[in-house]
Protein backbone atom coordinates (compact mmCIF):
# COMPACT_ATOMS: atom_id res chain seq x y z
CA UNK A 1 0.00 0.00 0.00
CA UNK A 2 1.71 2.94 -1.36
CA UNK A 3 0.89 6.19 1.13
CA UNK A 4 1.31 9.83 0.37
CA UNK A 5 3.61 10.85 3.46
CA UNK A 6 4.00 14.25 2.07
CA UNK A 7 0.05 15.43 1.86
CA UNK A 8 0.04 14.08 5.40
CA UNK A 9 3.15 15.90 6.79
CA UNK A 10 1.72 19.17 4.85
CA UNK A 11 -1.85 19.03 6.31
CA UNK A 12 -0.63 17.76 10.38
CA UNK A 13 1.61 21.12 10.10
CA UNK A 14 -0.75 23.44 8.65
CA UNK A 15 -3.05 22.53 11.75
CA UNK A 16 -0.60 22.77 14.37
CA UNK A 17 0.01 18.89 15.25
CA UNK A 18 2.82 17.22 16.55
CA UNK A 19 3.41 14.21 15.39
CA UNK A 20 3.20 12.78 19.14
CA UNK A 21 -0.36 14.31 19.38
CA UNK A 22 -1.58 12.78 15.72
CA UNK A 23 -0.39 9.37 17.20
CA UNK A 24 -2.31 9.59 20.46
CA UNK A 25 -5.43 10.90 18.39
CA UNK A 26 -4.99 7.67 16.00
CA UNK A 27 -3.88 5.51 18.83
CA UNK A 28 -0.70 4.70 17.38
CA UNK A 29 3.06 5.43 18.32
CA UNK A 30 5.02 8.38 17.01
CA UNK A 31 7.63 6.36 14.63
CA UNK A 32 4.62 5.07 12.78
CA UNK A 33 3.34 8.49 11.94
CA UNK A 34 6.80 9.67 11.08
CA UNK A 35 7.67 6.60 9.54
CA UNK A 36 4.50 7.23 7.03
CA UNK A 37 5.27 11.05 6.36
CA UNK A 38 8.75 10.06 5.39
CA UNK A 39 7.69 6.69 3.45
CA UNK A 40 10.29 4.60 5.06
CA UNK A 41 7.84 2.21 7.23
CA UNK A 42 9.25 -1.28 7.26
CA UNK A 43 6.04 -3.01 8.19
CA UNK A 44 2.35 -3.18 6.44
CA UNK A 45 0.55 -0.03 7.84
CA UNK A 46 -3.08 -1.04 8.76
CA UNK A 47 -6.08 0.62 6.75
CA UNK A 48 -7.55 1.08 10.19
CA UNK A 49 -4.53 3.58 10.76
CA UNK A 50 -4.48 5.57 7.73
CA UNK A 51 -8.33 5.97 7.90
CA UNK A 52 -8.00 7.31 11.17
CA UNK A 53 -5.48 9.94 10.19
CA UNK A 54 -7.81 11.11 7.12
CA UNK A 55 -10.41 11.22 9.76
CA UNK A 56 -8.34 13.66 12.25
CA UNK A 57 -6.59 15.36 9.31
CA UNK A 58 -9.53 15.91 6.87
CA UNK A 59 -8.46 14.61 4.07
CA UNK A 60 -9.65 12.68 1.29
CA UNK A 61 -8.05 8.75 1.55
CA UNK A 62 -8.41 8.30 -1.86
CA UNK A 63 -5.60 11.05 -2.29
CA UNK A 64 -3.74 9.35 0.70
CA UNK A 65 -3.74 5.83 -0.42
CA UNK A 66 -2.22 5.48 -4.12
CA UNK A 67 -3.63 2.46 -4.41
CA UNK A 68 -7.72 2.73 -6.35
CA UNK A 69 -8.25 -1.31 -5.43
CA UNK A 70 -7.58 -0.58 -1.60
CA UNK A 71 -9.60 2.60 -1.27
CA UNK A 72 -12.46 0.96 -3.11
CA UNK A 73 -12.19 -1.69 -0.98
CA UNK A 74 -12.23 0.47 2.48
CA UNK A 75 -14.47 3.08 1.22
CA UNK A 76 -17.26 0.47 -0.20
CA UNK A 77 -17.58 -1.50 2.96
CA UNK A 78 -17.42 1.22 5.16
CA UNK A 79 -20.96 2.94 3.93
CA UNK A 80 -23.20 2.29 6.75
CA UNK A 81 -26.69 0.18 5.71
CA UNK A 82 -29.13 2.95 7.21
CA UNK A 83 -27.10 5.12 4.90
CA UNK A 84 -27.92 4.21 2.02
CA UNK A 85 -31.60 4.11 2.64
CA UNK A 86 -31.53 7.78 4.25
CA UNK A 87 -29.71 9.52 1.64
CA UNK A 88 -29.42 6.81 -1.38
CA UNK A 89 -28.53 9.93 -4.23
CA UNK A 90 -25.29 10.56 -2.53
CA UNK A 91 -24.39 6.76 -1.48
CA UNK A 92 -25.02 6.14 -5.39
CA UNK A 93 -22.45 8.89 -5.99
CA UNK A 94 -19.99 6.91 -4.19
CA UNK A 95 -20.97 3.58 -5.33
CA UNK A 96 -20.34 4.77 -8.91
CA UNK A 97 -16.83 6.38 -7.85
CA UNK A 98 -15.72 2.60 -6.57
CA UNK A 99 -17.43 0.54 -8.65
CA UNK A 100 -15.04 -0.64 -11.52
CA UNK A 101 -11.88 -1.04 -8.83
CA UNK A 102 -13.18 -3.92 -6.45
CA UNK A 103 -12.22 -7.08 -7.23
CA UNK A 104 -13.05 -9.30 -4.47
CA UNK A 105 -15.84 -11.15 -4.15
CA UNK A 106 -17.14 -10.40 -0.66
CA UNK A 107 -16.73 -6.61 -1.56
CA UNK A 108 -18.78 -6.95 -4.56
CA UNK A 109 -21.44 -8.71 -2.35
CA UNK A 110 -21.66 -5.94 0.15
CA UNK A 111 -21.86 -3.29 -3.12
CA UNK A 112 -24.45 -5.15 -4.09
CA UNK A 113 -26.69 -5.15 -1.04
CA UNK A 114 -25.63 -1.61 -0.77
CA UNK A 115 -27.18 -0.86 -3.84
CA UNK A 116 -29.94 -2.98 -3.53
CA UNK A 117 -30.74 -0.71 -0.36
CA UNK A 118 -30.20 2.39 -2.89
CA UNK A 119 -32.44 1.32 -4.81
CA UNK A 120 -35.10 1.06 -1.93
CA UNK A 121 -34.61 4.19 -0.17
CA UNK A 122 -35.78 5.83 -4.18
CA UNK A 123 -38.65 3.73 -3.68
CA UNK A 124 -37.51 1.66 -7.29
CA UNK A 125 -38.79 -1.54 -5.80
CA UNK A 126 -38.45 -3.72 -8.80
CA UNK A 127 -34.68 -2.62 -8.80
CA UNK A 128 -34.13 -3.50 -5.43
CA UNK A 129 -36.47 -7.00 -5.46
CA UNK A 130 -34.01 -7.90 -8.56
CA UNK A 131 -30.71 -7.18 -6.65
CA UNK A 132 -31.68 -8.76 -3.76
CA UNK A 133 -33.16 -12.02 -5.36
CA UNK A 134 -29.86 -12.57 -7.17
CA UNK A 135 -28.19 -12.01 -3.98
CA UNK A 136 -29.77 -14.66 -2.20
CA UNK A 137 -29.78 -17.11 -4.66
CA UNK A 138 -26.33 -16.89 -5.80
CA UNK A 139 -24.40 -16.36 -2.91
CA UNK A 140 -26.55 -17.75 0.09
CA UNK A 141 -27.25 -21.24 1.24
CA UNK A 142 -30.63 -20.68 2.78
CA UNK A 143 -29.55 -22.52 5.95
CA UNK A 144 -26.71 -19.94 6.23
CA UNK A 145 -26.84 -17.81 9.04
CA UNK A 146 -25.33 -14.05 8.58
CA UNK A 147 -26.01 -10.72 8.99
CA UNK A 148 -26.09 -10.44 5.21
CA UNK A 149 -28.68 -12.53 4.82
CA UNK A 150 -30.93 -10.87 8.03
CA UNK A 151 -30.68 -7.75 5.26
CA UNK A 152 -31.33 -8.77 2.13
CA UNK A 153 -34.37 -11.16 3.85
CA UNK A 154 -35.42 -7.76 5.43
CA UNK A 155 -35.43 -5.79 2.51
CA UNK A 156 -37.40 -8.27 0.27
CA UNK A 157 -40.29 -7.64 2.70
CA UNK A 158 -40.14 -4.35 2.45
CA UNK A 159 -39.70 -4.09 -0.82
CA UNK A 160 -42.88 -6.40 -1.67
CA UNK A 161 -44.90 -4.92 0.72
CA UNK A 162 -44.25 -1.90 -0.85
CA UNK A 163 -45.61 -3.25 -4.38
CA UNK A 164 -48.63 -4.61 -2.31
CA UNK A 165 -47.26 -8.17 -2.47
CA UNK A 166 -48.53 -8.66 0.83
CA UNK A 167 -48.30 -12.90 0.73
CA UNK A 168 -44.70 -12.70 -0.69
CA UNK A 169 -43.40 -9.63 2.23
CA UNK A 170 -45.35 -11.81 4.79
CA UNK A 171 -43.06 -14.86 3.83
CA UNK A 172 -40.10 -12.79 3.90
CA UNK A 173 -40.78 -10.77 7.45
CA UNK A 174 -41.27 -14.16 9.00
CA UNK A 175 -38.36 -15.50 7.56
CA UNK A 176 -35.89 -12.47 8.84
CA UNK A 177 -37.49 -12.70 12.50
CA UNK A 178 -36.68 -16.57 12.66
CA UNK A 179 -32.68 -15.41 11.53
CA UNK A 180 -32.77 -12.71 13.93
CA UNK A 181 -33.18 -15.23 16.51
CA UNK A 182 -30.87 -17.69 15.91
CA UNK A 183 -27.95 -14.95 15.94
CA UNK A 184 -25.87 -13.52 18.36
CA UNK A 185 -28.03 -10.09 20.35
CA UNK A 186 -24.25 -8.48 20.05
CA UNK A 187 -25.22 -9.02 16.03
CA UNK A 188 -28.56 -7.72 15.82
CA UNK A 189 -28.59 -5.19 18.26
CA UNK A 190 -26.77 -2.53 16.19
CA UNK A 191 -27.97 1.27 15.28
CA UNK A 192 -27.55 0.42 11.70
CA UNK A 193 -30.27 -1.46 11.70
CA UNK A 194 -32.95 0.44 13.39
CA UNK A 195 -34.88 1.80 10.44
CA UNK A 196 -35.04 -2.10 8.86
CA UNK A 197 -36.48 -3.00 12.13
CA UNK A 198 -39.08 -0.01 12.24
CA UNK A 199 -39.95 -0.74 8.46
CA UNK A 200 -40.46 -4.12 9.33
CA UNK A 201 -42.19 -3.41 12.52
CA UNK A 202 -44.67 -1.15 10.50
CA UNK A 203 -45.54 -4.43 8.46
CA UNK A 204 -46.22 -6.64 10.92
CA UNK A 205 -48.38 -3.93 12.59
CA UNK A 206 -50.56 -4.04 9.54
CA UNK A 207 -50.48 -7.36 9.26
CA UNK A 208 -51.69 -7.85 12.93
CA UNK A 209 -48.32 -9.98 13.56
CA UNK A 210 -47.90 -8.59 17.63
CA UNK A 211 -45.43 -11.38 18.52
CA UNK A 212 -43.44 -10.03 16.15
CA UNK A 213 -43.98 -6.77 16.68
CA UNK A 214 -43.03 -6.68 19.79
CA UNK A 215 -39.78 -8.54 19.01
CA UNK A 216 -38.96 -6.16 16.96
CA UNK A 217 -39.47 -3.30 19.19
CA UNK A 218 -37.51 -5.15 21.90
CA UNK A 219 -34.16 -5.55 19.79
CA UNK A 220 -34.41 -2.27 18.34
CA UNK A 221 -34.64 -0.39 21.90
CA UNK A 222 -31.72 -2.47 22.65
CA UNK A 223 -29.68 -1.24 19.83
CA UNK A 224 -30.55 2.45 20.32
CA UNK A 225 -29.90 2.19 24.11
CA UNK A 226 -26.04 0.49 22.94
CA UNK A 227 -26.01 3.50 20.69
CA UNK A 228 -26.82 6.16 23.24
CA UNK A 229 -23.26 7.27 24.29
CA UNK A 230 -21.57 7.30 21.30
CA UNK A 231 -25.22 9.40 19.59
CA UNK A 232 -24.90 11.69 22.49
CA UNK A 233 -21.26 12.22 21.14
CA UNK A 234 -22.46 13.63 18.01
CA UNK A 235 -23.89 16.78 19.08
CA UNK A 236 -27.58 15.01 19.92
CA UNK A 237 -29.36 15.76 22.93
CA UNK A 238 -29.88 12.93 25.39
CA UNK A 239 -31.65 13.49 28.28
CA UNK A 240 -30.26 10.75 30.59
CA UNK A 241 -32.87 10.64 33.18
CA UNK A 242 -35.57 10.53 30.63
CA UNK A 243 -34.28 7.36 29.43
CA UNK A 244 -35.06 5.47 32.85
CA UNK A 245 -38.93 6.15 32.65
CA UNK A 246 -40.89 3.98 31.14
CA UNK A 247 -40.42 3.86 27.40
CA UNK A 248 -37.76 5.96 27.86
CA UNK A 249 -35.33 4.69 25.67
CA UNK A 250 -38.28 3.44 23.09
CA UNK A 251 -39.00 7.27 22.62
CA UNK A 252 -35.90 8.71 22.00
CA UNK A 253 -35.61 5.92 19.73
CA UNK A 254 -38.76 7.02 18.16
CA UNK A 255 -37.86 10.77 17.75
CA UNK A 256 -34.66 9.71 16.33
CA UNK A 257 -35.96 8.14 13.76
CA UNK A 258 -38.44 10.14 12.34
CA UNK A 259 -35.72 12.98 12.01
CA UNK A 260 -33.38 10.68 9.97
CA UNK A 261 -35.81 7.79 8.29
CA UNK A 262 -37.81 8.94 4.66
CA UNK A 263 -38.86 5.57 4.45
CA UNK A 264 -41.99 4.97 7.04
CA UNK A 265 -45.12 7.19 7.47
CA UNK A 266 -46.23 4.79 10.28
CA UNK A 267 -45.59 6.68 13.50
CA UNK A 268 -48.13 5.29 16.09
CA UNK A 269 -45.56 3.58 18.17
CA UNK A 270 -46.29 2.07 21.30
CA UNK A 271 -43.69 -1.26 23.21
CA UNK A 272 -46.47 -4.02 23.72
């Protein structure tokens, strides 16, 4: 991995870093950051690394890395799911940017569901219902167990329901709740998948399916609550005592949302 030390020595001193505070900030040790600048590391720098340094630096990696394949590969599998369903024009941007430089397979499966996800937060259902369906029967033994799967299972419900395929979405909602359960809660019970849950949710309110309602309320509230420090981070207002009344977490949950999901119109929430 070939790194441009120079565009990282020339932005670190126009902000006034020391190399010993750039390391702390990446949580790595001051040879490796001067080691990079100068381009006379003797080891393989980690992605994780240089990422960071973009990150505290502002700069773009694909100007840091000279090496298309590896920054394709990084910046690909490092869109968030909920992302592409909350604003799929500029996920498609990048998608298109990275498309023609990955070559291995499991990043041109995550593309794919990435897209597929694109294509459902424009509301092109048939798109997406393609994408996926090629998905799962190409690269997916249906007794396979995976996050991947959870999603694409997901988003065929959605995606069905949405075209009024209510038989076909039912199929498909069940199916995703029996995954869910068979996999690890340290799995399931991340913020990225809060608005598949609550689109989900919203189907099996209209289809009168309260078990799994409530299920899905239940792993979602757990996700958001895992979520809460690092949200509360990012400039959003938590009010910590709020969140140990009843429902607490469920409507902050709620409220978050329905700032950041264009997706559901369903908001009468309520944890059975």
């Amino acid at each position: 991995m070939n790194i441009n030390g120079t565009l990282i020595k020339k932005r670190r001193k126009s902000l006034n870093i020391t190399q010993c505070e750039l390391a702390k900030k990446v949580a790595c040790t001051q040879p490796v950051i001067c080691q990079i600048e100068n381009g006379n590391y003797d080891h393989q720098i980690s992605l994780y690394v240089v990422q960071n340094i973009c990150k505290i630096l502002l700069l773009d990696i694909d100007k840091v890395i000279e090496n298309e394949k590896k920054v394709a590969s990084y910046e690909i599998n490092n869109i968030p799911f909920c992302a592409a369903l909350c604003i799929p024009e500029e996920i498609q941007l990048k998608l298109d940017k990275y498309e023609n430089d990955l070559e291995d397979k499991e990043d041109v499966k995550y593309f794919q569901i990435i897209h597929a996800a694109v294509q459902l937060g424009k509301k092109n259902y048939s798109a997406s219902v393609d994408e996926l369906q090629r998905l799962n029967y190409d690269f997916y033994d249906k007794k396979e167990i995976s996050l991947q799967k959870m999603v694409i299972m997901g988003m065929l419900a959605i995606d069905y329901f949405a075209m009024k395929k209510f038989s076909i979405s039912y199929q498909y909602v069940v199916e995703t709740i029996e995954l869910t359960k068979q996999m690890n809660n340290s799995d399931i019970e991340n913020m990225q998948f809060l608005i598949l849950y609550r689109e989900l949710d919203v189907i099996c309110s209209i289809l009168h399916l309260s078990r799994d309602s409530s299920y899905l309320k239940k792993i979602s509230c757990r996700a958001f609550y895992r979520s809460i420090v690092g949200i509360d981070s990012q400039g959003i207002d938590i009010n910590f005592d709020k969140l140990n009344k009843p429902n607490g977490v469920f409507e902050y949950w709620k409220q978050f949302l329905s700032e950041n999901n264009p997706l559901s119109e369903n908001d009468n929430w309520l944890v059975e």
